[in-house]
C-alpha atoms as a PDB file:
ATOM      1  CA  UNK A   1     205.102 147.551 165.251  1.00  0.00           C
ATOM      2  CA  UNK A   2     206.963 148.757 162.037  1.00  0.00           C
ATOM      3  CA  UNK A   3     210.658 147.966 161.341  1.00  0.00           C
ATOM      4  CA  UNK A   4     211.207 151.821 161.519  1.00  0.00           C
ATOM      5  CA  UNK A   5     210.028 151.216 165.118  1.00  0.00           C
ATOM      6  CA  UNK A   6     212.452 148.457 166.034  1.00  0.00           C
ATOM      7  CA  UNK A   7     214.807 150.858 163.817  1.00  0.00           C
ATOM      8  CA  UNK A   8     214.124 153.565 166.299  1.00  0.00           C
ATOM      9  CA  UNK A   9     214.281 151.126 169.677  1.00  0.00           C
ATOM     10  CA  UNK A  10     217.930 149.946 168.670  1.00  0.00           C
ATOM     11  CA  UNK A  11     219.206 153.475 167.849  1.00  0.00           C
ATOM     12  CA  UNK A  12     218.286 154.248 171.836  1.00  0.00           C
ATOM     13  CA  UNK A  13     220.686 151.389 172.409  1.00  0.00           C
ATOM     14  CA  UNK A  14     223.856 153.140 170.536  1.00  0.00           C
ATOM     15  CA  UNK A  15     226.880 153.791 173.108  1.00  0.00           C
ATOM     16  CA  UNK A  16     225.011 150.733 175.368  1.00  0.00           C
ATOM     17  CA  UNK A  17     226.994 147.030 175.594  1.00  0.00           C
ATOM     18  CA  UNK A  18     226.079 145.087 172.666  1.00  0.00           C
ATOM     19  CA  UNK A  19     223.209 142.482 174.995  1.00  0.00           C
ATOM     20  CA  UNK A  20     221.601 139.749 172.850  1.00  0.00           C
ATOM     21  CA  UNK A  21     218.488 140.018 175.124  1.00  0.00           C
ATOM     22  CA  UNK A  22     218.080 144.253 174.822  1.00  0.00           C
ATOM     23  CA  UNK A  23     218.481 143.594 170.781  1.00  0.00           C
ATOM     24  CA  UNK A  24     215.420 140.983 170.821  1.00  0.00           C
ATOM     25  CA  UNK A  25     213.690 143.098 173.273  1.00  0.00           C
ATOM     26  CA  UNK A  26     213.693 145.880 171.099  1.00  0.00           C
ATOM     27  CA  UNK A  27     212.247 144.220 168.303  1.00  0.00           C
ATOM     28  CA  UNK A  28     208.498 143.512 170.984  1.00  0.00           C
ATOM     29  CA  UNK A  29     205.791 142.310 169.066  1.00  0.00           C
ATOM     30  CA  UNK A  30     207.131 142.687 165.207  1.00  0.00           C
ATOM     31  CA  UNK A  31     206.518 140.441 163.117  1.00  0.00           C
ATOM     32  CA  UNK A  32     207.270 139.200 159.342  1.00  0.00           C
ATOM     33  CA  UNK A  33     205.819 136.061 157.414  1.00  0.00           C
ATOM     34  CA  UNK A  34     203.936 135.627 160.985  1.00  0.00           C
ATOM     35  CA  UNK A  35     207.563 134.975 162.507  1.00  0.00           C
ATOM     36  CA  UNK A  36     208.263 136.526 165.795  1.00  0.00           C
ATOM     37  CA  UNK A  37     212.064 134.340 166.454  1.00  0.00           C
ATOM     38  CA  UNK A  38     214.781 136.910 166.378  1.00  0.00           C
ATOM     39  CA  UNK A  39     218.030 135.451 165.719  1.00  0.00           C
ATOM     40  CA  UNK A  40     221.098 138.191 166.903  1.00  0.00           C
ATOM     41  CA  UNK A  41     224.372 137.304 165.407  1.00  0.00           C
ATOM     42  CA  UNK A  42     228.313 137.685 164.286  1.00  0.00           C
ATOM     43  CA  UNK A  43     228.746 139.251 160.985  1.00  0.00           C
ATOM     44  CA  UNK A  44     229.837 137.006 158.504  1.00  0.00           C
ATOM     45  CA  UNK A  45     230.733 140.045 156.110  1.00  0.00           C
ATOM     46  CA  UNK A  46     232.837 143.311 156.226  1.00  0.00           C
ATOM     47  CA  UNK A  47     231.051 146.506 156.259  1.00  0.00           C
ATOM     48  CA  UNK A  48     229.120 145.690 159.651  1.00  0.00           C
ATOM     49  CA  UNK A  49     230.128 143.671 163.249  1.00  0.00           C
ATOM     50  CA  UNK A  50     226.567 142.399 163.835  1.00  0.00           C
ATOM     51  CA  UNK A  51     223.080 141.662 162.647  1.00  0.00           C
ATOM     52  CA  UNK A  52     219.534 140.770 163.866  1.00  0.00           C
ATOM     53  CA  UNK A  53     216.770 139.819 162.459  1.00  0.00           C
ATOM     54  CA  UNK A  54     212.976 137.684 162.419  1.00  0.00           C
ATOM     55  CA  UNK A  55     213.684 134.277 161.128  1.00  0.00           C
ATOM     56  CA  UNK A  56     211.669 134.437 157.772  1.00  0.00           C
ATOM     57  CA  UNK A  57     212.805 134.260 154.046  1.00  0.00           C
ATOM     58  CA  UNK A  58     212.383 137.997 153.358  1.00  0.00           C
ATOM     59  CA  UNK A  59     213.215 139.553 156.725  1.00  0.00           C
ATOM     60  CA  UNK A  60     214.237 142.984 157.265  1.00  0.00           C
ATOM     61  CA  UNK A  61     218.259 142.662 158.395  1.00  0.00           C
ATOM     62  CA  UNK A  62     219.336 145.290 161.112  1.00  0.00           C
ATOM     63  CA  UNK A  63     222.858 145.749 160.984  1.00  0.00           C
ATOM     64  CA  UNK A  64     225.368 146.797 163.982  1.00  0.00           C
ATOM     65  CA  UNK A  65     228.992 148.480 164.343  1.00  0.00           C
ATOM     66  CA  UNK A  66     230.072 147.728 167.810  1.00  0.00           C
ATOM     67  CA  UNK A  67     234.166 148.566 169.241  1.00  0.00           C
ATOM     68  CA  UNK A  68     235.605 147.017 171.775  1.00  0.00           C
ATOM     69  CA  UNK A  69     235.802 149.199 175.576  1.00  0.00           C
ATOM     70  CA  UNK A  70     237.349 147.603 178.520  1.00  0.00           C
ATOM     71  CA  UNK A  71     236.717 144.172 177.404  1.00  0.00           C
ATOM     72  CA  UNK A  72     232.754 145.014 176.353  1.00  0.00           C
ATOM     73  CA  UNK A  73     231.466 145.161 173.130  1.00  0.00           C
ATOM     74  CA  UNK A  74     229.621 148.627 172.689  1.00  0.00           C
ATOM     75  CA  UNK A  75     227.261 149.370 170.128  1.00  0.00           C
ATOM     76  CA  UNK A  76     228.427 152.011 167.724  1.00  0.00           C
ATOM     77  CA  UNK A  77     225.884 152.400 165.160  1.00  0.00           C
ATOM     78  CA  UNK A  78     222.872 150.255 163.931  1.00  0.00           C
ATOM     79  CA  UNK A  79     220.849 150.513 160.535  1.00  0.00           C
ATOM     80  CA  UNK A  80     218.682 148.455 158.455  1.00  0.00           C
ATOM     81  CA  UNK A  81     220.711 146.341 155.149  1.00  0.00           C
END
């Protein structure tokens, strides 16, 4: 499993409900520094709503634009930082 891969398993996700448990799922068996935790957060900067990654020091960042539909967060966009 590549991060292009886990790149290409959260793009199927755009126009979904932003779900914790569907962003870790789509990351499966990828790894980095032999870490497997993914941690799925609030932004703490402008520019993106969201961001998931493996917990290692060097770990690729996947970044999410989500609005706000009937109460539900829905994913707008996703890339890697």
């Amino acid at each position: 499993m590549t991060r292009e891969n886990v790149l290409e398993n959260l793009k199927e996700l755009v126009g979904t409900v932003f779900d914790e448990n569907e962003i870790i799922c789509a990351f499966e068996d990828f790894k980095e520094e032999g870490e497997t935790k993914v941690i799925v957060k609030d932004s703490e900067n402008s520019g993106y709503d969201k961001i998931a990654y493996i917990n290692s020091i060097n770990s690729t960042q996947f970044l999410f634009l989500t609005n706000v539909e009937d109460e539900e967060e829905i994913i707008d966009d996703v890339w890697i930082a």
